[in-house]
N, C-alpha and C. Protein backbone atom coordinates (compact mmCIF):
# COMPACT_ATOMS: atom_id res chain seq x y z
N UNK A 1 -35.88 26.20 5.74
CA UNK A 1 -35.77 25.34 6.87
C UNK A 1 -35.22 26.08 8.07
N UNK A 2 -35.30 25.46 9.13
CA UNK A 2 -34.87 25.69 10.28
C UNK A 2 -33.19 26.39 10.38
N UNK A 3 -32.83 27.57 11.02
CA UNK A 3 -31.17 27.48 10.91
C UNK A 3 -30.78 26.27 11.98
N UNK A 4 -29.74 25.90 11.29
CA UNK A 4 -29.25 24.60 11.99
C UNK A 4 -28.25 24.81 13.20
N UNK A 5 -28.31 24.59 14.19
CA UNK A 5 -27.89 24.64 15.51
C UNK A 5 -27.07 23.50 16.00
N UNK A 6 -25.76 23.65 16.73
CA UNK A 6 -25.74 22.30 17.30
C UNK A 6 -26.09 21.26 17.72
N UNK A 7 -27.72 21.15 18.24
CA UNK A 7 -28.51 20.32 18.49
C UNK A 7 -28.81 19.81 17.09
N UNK A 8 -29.27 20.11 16.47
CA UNK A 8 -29.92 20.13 15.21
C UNK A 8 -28.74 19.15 14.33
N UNK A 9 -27.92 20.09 14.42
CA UNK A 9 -26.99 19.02 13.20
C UNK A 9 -26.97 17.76 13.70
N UNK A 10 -26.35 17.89 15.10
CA UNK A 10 -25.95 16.41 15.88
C UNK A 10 -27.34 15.48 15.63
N UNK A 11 -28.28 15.74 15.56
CA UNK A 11 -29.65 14.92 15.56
C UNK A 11 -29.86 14.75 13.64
N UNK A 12 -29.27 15.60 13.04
CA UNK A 12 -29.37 15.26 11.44
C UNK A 12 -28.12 14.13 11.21
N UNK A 13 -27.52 14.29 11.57
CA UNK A 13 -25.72 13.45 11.07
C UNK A 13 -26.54 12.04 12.18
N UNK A 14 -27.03 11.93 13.37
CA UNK A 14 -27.34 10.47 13.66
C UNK A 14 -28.59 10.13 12.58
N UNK A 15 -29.61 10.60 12.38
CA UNK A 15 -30.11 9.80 11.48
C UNK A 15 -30.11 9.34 9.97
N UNK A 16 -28.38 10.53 9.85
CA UNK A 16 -28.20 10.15 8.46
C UNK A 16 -27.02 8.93 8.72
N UNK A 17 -26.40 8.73 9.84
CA UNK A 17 -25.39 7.39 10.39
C UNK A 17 -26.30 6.29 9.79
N UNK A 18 -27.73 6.28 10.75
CA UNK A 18 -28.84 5.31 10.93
C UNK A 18 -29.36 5.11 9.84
N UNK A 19 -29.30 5.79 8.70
CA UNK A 19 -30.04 5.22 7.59
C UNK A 19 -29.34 5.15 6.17
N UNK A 20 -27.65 5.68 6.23
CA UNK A 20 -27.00 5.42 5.32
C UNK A 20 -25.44 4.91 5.83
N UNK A 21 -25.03 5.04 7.09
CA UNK A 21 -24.03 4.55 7.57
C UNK A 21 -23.64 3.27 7.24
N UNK A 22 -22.42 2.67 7.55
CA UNK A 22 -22.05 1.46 7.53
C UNK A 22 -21.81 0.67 8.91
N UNK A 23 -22.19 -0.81 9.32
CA UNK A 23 -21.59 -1.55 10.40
C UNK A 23 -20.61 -1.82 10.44
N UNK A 24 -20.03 -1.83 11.54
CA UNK A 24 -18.86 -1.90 11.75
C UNK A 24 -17.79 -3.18 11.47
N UNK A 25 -19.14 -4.34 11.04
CA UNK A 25 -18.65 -5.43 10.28
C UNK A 25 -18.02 -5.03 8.90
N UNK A 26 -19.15 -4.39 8.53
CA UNK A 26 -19.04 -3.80 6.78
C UNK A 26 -17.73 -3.28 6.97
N UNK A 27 -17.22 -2.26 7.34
CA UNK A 27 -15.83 -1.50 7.55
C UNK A 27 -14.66 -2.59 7.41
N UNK A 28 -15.16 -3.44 8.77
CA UNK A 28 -13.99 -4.62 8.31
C UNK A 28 -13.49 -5.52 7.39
N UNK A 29 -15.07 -5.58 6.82
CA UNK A 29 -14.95 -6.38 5.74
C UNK A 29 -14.22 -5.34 4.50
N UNK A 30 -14.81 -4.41 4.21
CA UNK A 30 -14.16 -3.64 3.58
C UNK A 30 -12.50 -3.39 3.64
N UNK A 31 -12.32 -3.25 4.95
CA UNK A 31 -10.86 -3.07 5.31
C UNK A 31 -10.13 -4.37 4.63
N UNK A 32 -10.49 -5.24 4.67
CA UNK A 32 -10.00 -6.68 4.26
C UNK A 32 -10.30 -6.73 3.19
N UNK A 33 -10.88 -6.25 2.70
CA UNK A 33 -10.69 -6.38 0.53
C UNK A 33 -9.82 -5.54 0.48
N UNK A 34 -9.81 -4.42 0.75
CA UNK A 34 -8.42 -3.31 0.51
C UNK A 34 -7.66 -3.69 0.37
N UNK A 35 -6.88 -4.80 2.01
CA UNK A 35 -5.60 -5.34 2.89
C UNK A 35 -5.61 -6.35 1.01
N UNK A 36 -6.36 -6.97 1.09
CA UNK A 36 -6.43 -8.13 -0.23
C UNK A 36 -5.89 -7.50 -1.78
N UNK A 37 -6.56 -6.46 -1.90
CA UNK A 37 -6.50 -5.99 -3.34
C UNK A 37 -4.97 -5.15 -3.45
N UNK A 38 -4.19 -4.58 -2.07
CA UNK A 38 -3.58 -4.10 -2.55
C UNK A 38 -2.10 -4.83 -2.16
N UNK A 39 -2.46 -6.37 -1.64
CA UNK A 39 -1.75 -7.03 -1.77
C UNK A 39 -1.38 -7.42 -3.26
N UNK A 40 -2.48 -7.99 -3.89
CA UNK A 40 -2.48 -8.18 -5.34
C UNK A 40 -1.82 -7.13 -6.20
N UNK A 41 -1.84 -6.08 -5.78
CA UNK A 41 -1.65 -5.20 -6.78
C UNK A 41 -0.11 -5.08 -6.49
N UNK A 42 0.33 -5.23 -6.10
CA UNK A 42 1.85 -5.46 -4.92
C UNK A 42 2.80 -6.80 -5.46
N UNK A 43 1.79 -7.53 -5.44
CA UNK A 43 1.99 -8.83 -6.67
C UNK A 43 2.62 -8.79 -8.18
N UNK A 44 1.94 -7.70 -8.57
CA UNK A 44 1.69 -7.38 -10.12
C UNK A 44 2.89 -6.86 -10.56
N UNK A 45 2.63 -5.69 -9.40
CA UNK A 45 3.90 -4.89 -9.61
C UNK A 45 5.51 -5.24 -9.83
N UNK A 46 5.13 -6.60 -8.77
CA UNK A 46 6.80 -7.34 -9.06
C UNK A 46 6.41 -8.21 -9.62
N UNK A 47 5.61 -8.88 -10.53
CA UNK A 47 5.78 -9.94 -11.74
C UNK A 47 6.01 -9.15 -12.45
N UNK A 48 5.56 -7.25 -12.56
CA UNK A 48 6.20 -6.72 -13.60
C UNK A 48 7.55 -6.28 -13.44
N UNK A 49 8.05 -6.00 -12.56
CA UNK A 49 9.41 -5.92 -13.00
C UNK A 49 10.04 -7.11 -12.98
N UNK A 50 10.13 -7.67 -12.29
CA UNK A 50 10.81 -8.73 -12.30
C UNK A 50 10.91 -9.17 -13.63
N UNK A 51 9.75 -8.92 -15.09
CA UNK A 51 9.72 -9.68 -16.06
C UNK A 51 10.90 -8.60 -16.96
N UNK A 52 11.63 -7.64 -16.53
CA UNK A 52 11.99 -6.83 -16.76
C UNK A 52 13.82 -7.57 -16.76
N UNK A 53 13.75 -8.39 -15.88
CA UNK A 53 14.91 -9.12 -16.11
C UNK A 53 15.26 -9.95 -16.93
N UNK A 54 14.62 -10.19 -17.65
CA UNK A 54 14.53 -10.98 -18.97
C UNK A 54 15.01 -10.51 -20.11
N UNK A 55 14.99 -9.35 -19.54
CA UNK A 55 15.98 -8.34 -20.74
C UNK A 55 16.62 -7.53 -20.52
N UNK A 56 17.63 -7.87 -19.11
CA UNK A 56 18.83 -7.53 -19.00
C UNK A 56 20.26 -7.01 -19.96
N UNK A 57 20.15 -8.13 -20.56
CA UNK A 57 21.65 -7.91 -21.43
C UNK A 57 21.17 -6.76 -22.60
N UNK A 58 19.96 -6.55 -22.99
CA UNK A 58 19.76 -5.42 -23.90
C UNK A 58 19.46 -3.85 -22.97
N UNK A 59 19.74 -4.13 -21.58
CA UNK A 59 19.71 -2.98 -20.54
C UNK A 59 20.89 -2.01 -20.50
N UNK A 60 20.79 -0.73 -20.85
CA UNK A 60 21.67 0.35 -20.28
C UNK A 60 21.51 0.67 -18.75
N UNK A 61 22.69 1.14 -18.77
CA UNK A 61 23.05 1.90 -17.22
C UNK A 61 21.99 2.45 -16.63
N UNK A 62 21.23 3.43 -17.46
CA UNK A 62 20.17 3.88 -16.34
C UNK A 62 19.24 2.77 -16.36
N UNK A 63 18.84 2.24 -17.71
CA UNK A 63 17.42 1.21 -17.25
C UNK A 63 17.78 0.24 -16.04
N UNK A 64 19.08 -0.20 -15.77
CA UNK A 64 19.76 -0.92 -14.75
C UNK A 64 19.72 -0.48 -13.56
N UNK A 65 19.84 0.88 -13.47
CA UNK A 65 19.86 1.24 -11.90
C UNK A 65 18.30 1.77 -11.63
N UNK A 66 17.65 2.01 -12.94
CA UNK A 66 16.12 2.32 -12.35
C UNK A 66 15.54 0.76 -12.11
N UNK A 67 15.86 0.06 -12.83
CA UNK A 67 15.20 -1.78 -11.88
C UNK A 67 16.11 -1.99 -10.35
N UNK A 68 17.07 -1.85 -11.04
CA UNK A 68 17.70 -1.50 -9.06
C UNK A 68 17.01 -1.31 -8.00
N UNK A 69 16.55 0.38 -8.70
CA UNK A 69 15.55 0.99 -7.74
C UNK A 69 14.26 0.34 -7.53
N UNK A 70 13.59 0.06 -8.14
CA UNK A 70 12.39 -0.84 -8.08
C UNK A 70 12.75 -2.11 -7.12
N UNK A 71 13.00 -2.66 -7.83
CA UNK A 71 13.75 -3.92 -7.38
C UNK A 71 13.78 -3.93 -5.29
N UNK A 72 14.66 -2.60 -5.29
CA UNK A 72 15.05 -2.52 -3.60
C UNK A 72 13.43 -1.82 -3.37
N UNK A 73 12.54 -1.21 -3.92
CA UNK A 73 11.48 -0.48 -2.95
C UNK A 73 10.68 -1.44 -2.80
N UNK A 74 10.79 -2.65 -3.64
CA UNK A 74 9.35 -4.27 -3.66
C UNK A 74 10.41 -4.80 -2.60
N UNK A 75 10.96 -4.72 -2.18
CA UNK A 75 12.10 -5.38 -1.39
C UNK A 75 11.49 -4.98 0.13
N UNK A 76 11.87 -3.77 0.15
CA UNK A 76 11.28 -2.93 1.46
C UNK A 76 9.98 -3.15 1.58
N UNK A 77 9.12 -3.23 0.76
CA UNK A 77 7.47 -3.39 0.71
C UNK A 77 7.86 -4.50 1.93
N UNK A 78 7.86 -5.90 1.04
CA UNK A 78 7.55 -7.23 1.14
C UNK A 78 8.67 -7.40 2.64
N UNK A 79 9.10 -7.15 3.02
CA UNK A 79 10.40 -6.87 4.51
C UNK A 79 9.00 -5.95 5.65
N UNK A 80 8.43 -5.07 5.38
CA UNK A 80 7.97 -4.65 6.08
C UNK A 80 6.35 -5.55 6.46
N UNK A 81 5.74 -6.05 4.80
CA UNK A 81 4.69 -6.71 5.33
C UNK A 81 4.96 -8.31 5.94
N UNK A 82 6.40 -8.67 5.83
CA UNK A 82 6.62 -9.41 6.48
C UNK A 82 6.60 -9.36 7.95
N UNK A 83 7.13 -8.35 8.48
CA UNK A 83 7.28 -8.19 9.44
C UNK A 83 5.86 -7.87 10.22
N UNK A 84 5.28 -7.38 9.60
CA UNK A 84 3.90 -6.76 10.27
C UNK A 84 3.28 -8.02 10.76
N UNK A 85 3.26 -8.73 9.63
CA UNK A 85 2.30 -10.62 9.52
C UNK A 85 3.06 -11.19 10.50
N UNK A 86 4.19 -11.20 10.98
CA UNK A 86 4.86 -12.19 11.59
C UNK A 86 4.71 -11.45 13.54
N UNK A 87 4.50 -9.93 13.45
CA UNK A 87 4.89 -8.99 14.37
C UNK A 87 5.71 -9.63 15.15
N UNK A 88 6.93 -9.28 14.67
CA UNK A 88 8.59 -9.51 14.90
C UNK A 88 9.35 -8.60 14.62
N UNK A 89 9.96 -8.46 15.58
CA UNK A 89 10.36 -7.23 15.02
C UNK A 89 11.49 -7.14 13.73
N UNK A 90 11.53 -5.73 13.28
CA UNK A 90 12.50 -5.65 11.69
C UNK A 90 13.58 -5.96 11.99
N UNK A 91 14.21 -6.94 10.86
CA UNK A 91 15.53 -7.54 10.84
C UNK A 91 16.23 -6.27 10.36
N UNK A 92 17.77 -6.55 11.00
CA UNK A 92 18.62 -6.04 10.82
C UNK A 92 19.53 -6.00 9.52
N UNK A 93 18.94 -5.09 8.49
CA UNK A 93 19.31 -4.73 7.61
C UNK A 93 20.49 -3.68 7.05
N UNK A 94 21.41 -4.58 6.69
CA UNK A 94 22.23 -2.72 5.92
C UNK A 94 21.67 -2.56 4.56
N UNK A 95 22.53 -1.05 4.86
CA UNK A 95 21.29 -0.20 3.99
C UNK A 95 22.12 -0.31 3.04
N UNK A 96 21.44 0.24 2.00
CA UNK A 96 22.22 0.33 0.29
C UNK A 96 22.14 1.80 0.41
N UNK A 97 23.70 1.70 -0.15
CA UNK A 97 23.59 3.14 -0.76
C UNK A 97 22.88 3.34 -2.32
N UNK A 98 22.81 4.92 -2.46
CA UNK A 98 22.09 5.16 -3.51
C UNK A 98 23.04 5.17 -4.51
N UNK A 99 22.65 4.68 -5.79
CA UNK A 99 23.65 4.70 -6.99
C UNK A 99 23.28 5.87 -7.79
N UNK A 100 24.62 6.59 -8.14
CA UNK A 100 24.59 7.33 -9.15
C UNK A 100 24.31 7.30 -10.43
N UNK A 101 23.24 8.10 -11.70
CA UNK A 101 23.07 7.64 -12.21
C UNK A 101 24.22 8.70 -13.77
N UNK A 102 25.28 8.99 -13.17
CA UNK A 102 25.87 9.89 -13.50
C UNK A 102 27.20 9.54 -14.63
């Protein structure tokens, strides 16, 4: 074939846009199953720990401060997509310190 030239590519990449590309609906729509699925999955994540409290009293020190940890990062998630949904700005939070697991 032809060596490919700047002209050349730029005229190959539009008719490969034009005949395998996506609309810019599609994108959105796409974007919005993502926004959806990885809400759900965000979901999951804290019905699973959370179910993790149910068996507290058979919990050691570290399994305690690693749900801690969990616990505060679904915390921060759900604080930030709050904030995004509401666009308000972030509440004034103090911070946690980090626990030793020592």
């Amino acid at each position: 074939g032809p060596n490919p030239n700047k002209e050349l590519r730029k005229k190959w990449q539009e008719e490969s846009k034009a005949k395998y590309g996506l609309t810019k609906e599609q994108i959105r729509t796409f974007k919005d199953q993502l926004e959806d699925l990885k809400k759900v999955k965000q979901s999951e994540k804290m019905e699973q720990v959370l179910s993790y409290s149910l068996q507290l009293d058979s919990m050691g020190k570290p399994e305690l401060v690693e749900l801690l940890k969990k616990l505060r990062g679904n915390l921060k998630i759900l604080t930030k997509d709050l904030v995004l949904s509401e666009a308000a700005p972030e509440p004034a939070v103090a911070s946690v310190p980090e626990v030793s697991t020592k």
